[in-house]
PDB file of N, CA and C in Angstrom:
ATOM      1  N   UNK A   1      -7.509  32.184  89.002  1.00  0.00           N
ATOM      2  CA  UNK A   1      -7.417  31.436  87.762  1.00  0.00           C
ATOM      3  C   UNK A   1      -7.211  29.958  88.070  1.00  0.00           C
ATOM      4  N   UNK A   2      -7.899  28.896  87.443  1.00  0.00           N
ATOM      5  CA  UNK A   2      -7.543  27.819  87.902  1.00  0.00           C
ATOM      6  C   UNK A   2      -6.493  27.503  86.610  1.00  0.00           C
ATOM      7  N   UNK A   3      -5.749  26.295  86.940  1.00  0.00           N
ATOM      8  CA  UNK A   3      -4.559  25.855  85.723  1.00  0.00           C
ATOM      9  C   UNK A   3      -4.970  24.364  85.364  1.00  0.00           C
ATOM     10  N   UNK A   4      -5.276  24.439  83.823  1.00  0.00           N
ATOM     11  CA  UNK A   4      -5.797  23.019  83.245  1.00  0.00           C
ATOM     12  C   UNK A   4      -4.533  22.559  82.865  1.00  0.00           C
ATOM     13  N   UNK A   5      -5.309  21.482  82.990  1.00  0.00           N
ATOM     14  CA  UNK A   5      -3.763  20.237  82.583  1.00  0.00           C
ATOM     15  C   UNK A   5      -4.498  19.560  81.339  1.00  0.00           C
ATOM     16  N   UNK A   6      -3.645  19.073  80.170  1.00  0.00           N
ATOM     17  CA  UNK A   6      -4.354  17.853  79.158  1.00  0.00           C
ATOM     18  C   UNK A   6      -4.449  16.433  80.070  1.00  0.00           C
ATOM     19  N   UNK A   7      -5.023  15.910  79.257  1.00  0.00           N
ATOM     20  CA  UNK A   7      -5.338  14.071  80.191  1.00  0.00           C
ATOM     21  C   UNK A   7      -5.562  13.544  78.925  1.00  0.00           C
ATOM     22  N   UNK A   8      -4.773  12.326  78.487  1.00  0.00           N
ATOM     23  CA  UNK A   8      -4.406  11.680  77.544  1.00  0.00           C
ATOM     24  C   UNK A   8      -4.790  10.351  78.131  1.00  0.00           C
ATOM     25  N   UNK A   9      -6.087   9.701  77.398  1.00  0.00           N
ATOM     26  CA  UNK A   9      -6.296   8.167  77.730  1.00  0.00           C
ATOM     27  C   UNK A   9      -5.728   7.277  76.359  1.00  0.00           C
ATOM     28  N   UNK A  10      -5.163   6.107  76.610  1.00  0.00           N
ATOM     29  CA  UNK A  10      -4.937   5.353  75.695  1.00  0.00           C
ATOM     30  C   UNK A  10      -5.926   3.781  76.211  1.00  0.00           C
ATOM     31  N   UNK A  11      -6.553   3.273  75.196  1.00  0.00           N
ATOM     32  CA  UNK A  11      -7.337   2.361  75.406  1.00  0.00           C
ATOM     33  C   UNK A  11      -6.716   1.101  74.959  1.00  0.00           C
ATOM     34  N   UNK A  12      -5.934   0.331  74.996  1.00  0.00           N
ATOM     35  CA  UNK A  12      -5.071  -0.316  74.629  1.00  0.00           C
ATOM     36  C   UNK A  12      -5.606  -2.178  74.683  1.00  0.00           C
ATOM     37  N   UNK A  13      -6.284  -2.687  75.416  1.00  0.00           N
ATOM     38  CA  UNK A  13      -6.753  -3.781  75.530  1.00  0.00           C
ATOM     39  C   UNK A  13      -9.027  -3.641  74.710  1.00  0.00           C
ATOM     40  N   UNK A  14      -9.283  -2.797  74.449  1.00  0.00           N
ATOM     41  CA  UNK A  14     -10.750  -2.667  73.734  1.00  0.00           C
ATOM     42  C   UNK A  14     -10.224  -3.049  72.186  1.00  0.00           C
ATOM     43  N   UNK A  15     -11.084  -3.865  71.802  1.00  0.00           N
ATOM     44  CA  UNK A  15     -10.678  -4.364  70.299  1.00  0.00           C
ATOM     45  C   UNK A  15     -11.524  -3.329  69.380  1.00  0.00           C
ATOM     46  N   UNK A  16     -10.353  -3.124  68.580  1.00  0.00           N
ATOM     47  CA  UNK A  16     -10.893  -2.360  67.196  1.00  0.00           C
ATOM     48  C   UNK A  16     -12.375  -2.329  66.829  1.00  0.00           C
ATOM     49  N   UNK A  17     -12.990  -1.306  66.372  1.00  0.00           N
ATOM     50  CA  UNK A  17     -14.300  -1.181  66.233  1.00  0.00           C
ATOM     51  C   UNK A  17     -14.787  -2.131  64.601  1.00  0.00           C
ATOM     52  N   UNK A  18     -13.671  -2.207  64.171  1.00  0.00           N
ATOM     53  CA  UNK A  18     -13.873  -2.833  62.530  1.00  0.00           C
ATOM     54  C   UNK A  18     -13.973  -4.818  63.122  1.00  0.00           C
ATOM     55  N   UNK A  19     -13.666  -5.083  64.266  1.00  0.00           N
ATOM     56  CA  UNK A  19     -14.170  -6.227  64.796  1.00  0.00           C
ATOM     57  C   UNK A  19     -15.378  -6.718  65.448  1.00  0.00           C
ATOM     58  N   UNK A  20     -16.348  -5.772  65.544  1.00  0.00           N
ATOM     59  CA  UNK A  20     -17.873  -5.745  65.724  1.00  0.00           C
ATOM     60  C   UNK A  20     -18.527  -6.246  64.479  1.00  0.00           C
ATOM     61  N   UNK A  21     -19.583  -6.680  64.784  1.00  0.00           N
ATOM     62  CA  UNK A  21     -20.391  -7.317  63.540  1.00  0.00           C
ATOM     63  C   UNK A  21     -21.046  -6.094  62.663  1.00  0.00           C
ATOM     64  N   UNK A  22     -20.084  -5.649  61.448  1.00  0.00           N
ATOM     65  CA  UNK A  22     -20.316  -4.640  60.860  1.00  0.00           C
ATOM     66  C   UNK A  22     -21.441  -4.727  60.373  1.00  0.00           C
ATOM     67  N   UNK A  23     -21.821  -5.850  59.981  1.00  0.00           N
ATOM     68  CA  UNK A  23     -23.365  -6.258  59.022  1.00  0.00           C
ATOM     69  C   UNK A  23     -25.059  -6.005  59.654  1.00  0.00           C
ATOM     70  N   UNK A  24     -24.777  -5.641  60.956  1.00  0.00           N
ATOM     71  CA  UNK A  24     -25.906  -5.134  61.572  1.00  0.00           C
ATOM     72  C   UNK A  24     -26.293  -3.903  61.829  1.00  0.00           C
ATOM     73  N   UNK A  25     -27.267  -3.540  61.311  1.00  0.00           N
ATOM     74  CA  UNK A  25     -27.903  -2.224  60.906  1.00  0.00           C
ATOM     75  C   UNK A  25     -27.725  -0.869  61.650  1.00  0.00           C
ATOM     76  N   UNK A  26     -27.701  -1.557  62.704  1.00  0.00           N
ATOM     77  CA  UNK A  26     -27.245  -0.278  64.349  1.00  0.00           C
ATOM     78  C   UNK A  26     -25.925   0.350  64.801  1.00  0.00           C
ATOM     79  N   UNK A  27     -25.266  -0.677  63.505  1.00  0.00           N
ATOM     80  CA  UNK A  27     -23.353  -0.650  64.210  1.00  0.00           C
ATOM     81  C   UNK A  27     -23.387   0.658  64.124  1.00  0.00           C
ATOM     82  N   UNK A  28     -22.469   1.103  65.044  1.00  0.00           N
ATOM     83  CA  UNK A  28     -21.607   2.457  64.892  1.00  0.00           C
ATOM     84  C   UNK A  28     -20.212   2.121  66.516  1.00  0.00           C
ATOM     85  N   UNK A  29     -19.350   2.649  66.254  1.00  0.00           N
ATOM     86  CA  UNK A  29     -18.479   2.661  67.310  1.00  0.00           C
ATOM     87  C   UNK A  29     -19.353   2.630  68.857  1.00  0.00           C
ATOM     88  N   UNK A  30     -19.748   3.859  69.393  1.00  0.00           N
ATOM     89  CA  UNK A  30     -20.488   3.754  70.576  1.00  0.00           C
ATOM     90  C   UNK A  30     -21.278   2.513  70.649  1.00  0.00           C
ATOM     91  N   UNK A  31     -21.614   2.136  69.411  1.00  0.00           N
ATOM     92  CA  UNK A  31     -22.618  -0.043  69.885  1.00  0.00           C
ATOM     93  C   UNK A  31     -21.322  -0.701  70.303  1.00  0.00           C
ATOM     94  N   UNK A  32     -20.494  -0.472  69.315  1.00  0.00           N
ATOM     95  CA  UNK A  32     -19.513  -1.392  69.530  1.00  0.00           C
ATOM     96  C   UNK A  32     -18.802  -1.183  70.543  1.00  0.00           C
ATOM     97  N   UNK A  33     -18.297  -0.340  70.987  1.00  0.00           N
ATOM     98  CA  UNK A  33     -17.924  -0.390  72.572  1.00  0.00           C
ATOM     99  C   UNK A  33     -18.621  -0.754  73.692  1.00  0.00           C
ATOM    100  N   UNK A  34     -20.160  -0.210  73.368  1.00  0.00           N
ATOM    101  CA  UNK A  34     -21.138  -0.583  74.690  1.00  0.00           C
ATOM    102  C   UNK A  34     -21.038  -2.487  74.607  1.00  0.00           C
ATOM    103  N   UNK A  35     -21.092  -2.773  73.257  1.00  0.00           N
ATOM    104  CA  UNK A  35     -21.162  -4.039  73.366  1.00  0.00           C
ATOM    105  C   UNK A  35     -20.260  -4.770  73.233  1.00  0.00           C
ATOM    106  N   UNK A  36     -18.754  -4.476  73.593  1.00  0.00           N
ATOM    107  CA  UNK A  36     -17.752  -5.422  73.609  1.00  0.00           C
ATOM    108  C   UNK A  36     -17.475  -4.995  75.330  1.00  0.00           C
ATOM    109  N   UNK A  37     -18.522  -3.891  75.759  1.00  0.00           N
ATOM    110  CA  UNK A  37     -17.457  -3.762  77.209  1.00  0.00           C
ATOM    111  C   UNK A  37     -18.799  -4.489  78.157  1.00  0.00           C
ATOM    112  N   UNK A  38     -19.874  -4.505  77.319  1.00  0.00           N
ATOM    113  CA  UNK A  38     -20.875  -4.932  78.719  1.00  0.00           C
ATOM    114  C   UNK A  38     -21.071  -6.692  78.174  1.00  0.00           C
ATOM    115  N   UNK A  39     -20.794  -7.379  77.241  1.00  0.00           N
ATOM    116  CA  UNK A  39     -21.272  -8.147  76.727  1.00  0.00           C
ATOM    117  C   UNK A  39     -21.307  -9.995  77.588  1.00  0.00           C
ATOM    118  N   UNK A  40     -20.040  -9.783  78.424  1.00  0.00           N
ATOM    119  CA  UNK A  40     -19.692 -11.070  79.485  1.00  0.00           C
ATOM    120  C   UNK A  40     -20.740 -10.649  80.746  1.00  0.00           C
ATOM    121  N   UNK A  41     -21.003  -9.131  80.816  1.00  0.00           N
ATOM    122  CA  UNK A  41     -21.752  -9.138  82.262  1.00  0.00           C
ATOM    123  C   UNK A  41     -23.346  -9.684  81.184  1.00  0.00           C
ATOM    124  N   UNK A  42     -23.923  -9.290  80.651  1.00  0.00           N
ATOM    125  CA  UNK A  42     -25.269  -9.330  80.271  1.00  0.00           C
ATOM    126  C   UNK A  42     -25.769 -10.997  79.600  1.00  0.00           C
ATOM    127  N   UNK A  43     -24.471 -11.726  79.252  1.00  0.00           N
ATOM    128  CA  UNK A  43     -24.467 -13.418  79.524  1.00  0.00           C
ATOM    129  C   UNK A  43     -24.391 -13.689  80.938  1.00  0.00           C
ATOM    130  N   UNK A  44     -23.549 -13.456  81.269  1.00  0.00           N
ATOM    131  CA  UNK A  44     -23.209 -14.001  83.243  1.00  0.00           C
ATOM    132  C   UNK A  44     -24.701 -13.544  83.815  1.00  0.00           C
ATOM    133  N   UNK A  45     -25.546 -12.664  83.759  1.00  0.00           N
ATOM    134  CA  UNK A  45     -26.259 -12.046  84.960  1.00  0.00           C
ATOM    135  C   UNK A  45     -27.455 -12.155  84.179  1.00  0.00           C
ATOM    136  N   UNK A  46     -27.453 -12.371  82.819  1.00  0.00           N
ATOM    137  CA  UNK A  46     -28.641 -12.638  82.191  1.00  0.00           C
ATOM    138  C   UNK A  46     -30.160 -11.383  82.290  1.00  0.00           C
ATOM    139  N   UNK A  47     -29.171 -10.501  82.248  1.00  0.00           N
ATOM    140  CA  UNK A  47     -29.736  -8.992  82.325  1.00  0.00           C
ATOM    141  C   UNK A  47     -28.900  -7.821  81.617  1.00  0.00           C
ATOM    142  N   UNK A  48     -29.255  -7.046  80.916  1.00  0.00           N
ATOM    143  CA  UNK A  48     -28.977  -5.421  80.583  1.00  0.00           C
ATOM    144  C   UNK A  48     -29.566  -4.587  81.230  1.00  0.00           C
ATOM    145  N   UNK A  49     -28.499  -3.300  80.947  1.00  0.00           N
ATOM    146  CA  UNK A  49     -28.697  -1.994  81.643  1.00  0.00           C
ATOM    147  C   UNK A  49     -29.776  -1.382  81.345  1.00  0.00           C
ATOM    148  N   UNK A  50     -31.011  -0.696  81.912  1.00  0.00           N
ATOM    149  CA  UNK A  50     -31.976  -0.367  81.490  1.00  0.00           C
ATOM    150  C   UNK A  50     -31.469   1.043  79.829  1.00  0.00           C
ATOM    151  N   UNK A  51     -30.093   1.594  79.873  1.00  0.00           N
ATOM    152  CA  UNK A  51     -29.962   2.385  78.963  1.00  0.00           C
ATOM    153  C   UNK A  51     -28.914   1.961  78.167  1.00  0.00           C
ATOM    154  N   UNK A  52     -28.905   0.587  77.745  1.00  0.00           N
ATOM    155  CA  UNK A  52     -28.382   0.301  76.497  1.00  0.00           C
ATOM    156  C   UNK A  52     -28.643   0.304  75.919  1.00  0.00           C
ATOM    157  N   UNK A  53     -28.220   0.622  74.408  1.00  0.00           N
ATOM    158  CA  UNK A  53     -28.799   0.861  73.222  1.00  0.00           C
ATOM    159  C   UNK A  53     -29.086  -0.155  72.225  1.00  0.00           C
ATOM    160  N   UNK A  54     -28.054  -0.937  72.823  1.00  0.00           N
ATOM    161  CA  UNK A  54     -29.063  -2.403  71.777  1.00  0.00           C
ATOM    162  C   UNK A  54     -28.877  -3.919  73.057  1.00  0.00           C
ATOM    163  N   UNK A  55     -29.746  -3.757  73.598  1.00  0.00           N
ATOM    164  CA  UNK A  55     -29.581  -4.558  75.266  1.00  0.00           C
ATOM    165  C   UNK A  55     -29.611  -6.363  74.445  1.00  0.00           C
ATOM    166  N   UNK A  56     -28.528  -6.751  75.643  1.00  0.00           N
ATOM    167  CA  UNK A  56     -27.982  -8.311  75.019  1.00  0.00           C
ATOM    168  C   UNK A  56     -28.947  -9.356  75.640  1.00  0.00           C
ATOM    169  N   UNK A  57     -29.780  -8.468  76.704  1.00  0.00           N
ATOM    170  CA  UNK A  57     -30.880  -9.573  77.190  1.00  0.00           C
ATOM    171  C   UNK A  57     -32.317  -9.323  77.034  1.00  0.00           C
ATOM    172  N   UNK A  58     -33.140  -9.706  76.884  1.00  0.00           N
ATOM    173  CA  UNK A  58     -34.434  -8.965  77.054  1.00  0.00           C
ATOM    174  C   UNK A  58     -34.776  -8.377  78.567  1.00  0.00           C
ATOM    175  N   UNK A  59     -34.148  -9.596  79.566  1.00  0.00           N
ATOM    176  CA  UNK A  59     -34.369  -8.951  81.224  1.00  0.00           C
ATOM    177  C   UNK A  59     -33.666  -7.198  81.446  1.00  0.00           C
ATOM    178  N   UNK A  60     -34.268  -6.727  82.032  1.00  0.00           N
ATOM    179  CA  UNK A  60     -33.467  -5.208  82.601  1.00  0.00           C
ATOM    180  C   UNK A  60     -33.058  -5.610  83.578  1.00  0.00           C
ATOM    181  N   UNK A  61     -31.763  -4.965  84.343  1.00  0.00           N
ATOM    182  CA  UNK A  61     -31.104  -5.589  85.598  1.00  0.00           C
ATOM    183  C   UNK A  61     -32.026  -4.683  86.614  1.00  0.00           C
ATOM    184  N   UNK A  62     -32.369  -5.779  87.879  1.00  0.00           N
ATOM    185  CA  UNK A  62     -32.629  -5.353  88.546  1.00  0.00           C
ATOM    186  C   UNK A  62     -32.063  -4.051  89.389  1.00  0.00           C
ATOM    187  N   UNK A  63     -31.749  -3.763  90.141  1.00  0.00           N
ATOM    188  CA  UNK A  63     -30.709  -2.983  91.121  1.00  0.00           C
ATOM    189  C   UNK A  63     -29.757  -3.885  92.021  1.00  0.00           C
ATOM    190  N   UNK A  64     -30.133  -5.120  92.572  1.00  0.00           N
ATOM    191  CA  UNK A  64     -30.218  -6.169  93.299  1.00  0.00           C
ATOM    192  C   UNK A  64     -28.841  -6.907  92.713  1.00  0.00           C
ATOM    193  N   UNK A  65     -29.672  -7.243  90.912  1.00  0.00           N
ATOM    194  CA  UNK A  65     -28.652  -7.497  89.619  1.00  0.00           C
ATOM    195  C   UNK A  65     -27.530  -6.900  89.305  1.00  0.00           C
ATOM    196  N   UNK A  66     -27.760  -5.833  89.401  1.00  0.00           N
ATOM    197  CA  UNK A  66     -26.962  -4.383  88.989  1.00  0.00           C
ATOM    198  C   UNK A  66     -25.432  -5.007  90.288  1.00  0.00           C
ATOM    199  N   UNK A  67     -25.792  -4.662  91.421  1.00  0.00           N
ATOM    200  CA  UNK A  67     -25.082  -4.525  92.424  1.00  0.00           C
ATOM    201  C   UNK A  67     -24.026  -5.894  92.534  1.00  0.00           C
ATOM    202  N   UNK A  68     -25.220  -7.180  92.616  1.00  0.00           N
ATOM    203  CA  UNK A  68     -24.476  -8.273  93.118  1.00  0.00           C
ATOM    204  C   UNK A  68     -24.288  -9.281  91.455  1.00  0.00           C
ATOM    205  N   UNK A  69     -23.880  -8.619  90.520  1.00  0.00           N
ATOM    206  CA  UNK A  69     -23.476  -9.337  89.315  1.00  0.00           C
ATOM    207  C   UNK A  69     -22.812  -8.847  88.617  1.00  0.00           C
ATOM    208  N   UNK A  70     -23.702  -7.764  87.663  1.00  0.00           N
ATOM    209  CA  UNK A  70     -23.276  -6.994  86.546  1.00  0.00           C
ATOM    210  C   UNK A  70     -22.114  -6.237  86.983  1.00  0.00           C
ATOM    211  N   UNK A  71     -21.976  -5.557  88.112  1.00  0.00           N
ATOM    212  CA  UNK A  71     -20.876  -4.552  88.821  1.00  0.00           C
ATOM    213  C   UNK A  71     -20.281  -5.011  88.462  1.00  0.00           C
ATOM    214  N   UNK A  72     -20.106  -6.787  89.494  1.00  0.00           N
ATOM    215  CA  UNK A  72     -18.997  -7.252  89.833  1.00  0.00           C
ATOM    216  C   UNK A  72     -18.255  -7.965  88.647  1.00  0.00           C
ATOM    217  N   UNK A  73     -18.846  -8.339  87.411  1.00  0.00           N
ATOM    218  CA  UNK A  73     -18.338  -8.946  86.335  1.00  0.00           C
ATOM    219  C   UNK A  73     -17.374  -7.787  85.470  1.00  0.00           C
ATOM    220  N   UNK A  74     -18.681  -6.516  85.530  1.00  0.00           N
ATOM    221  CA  UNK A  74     -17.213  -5.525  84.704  1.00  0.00           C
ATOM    222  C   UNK A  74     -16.830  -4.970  85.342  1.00  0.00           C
ATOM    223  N   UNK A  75     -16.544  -4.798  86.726  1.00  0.00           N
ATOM    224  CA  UNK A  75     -15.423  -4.592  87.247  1.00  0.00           C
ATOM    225  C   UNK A  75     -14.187  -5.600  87.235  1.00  0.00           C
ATOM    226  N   UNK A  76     -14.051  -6.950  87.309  1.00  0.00           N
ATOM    227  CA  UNK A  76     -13.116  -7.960  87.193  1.00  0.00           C
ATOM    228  C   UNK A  76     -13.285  -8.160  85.294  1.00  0.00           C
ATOM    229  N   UNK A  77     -14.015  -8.218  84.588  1.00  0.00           N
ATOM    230  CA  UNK A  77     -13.535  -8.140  83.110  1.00  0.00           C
ATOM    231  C   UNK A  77     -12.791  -6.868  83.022  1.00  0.00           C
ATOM    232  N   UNK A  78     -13.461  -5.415  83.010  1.00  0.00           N
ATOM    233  CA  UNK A  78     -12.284  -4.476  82.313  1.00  0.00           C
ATOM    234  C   UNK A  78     -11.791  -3.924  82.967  1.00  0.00           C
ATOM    235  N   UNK A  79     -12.687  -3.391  84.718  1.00  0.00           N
ATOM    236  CA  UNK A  79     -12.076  -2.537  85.098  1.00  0.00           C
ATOM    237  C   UNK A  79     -10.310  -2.662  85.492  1.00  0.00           C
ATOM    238  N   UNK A  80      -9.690  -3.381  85.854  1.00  0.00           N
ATOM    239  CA  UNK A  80      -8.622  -3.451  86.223  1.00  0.00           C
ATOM    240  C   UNK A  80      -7.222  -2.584  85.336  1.00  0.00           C
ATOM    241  N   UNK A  81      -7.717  -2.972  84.031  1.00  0.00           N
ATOM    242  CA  UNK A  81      -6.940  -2.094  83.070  1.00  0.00           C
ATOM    243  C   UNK A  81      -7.318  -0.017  83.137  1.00  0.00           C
ATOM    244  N   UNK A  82      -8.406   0.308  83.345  1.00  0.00           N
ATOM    245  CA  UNK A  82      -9.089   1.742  83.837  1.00  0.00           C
ATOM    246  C   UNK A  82      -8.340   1.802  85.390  1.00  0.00           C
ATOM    247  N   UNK A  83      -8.553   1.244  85.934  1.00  0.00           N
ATOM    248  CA  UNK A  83      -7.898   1.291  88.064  1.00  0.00           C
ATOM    249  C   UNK A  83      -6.668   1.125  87.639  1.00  0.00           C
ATOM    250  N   UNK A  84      -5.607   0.660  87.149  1.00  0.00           N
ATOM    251  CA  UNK A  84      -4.423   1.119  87.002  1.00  0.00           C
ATOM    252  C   UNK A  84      -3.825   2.198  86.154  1.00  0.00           C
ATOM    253  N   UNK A  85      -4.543   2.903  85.102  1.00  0.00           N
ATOM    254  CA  UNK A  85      -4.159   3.880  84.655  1.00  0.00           C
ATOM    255  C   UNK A  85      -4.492   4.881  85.665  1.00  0.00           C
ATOM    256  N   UNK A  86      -5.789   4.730  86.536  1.00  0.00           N
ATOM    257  CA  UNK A  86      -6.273   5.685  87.186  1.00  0.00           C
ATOM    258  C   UNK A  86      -4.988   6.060  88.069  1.00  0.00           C
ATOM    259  N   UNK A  87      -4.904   5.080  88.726  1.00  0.00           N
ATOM    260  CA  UNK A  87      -3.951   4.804  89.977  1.00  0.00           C
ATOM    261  C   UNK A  87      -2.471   5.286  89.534  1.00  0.00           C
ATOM    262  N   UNK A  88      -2.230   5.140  88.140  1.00  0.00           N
ATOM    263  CA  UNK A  88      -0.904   5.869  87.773  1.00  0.00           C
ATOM    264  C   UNK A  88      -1.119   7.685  87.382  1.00  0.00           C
ATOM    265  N   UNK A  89      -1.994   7.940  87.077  1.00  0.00           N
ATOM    266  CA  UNK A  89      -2.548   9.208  86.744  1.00  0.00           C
ATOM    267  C   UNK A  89      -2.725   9.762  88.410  1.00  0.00           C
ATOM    268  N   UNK A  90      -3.431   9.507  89.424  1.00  0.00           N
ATOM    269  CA  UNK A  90      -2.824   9.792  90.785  1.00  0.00           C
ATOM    270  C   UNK A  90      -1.584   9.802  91.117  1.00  0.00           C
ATOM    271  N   UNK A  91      -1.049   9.109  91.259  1.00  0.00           N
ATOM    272  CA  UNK A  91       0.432   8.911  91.750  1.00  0.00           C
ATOM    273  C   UNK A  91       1.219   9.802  90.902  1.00  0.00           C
ATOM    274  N   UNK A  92       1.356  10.779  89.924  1.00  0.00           N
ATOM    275  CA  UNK A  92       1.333  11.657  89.134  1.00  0.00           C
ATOM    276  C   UNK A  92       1.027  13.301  89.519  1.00  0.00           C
ATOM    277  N   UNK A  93      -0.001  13.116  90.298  1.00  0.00           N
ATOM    278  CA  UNK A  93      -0.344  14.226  90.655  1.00  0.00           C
ATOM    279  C   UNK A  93       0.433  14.943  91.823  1.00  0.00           C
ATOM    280  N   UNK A  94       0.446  15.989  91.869  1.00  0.00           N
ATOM    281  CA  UNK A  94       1.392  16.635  93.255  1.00  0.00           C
ATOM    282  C   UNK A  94      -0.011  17.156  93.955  1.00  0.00           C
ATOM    283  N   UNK A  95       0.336  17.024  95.073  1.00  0.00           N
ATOM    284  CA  UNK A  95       0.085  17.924  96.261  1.00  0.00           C
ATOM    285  C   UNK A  95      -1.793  17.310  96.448  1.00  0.00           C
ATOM    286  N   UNK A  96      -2.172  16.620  95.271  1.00  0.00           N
ATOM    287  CA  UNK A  96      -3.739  16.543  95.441  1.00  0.00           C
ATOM    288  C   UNK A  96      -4.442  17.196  95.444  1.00  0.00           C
ATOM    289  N   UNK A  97      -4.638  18.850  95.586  1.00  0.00           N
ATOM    290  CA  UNK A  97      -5.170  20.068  95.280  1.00  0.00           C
ATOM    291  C   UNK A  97      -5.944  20.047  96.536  1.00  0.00           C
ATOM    292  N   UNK A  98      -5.808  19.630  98.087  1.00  0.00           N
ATOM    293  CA  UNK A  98      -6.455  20.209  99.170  1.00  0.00           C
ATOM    294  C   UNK A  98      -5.479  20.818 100.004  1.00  0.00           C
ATOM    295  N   UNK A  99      -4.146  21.459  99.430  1.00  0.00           N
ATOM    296  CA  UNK A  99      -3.776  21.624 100.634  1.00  0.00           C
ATOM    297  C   UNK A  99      -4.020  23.380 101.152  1.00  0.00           C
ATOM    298  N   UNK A 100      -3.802  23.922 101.981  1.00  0.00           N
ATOM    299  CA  UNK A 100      -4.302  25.162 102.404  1.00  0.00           C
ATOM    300  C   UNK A 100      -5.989  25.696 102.563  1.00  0.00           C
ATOM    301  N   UNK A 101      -6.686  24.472 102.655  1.00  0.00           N
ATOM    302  CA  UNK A 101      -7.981  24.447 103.131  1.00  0.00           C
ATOM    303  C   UNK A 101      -8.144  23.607 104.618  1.00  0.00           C
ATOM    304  N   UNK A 102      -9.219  24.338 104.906  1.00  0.00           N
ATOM    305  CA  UNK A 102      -9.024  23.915 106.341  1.00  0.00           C
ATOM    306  C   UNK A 102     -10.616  24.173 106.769  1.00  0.00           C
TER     307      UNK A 102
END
């Protein structure tokens, strides 16, 4: 039997979805998150993800783009707030679940 645990995320720094530009035809929460979390990389790198749903550039990011821009912008815009919950949600855990394999 394996034993599930709950996992409780709190998103605490993403601004309210009623702060997206409600007046545009496409809104729904999922725009508004894709586009408040990708929106500094796709100005900075002057490219979107080939599977965004309403892309902020006309360019698609290269891979090249992808790697040496876009990464690196949302990783230093949001990720830091995600890597420390992560990192507390580890440090949380017992034992890491490898032990008695060999």
């Amino acid at each position: 039997m394996i034993q599930l645990t709950a996992t409780r995320f709190e998103f605490k720094h993403y601004p309210p979805h009623f702060l997206c530009r409600e007046e545009e035809e496409s809104y729904s929460r999922v725009w508004c998150f894709e586009k408040c979390f990708l929106e500094e990389a796709e100005k900075k790198c002057n490219c979107s993800l080939a599977a965004a749903s309403q892309p902020g550039s006309p360019n698609i990011c290269t891979p090249r783009q992808f790697f040496n821009c876009f990464y690196i912008v949302l990783q230093f815009t949001n990720a830091s707030y995600v890597d420390d919950n992560v990192a507390v949600r580890r440090r949380g855990r017992r034992g890491g679940g490898r032990e008695g394999r060999g």
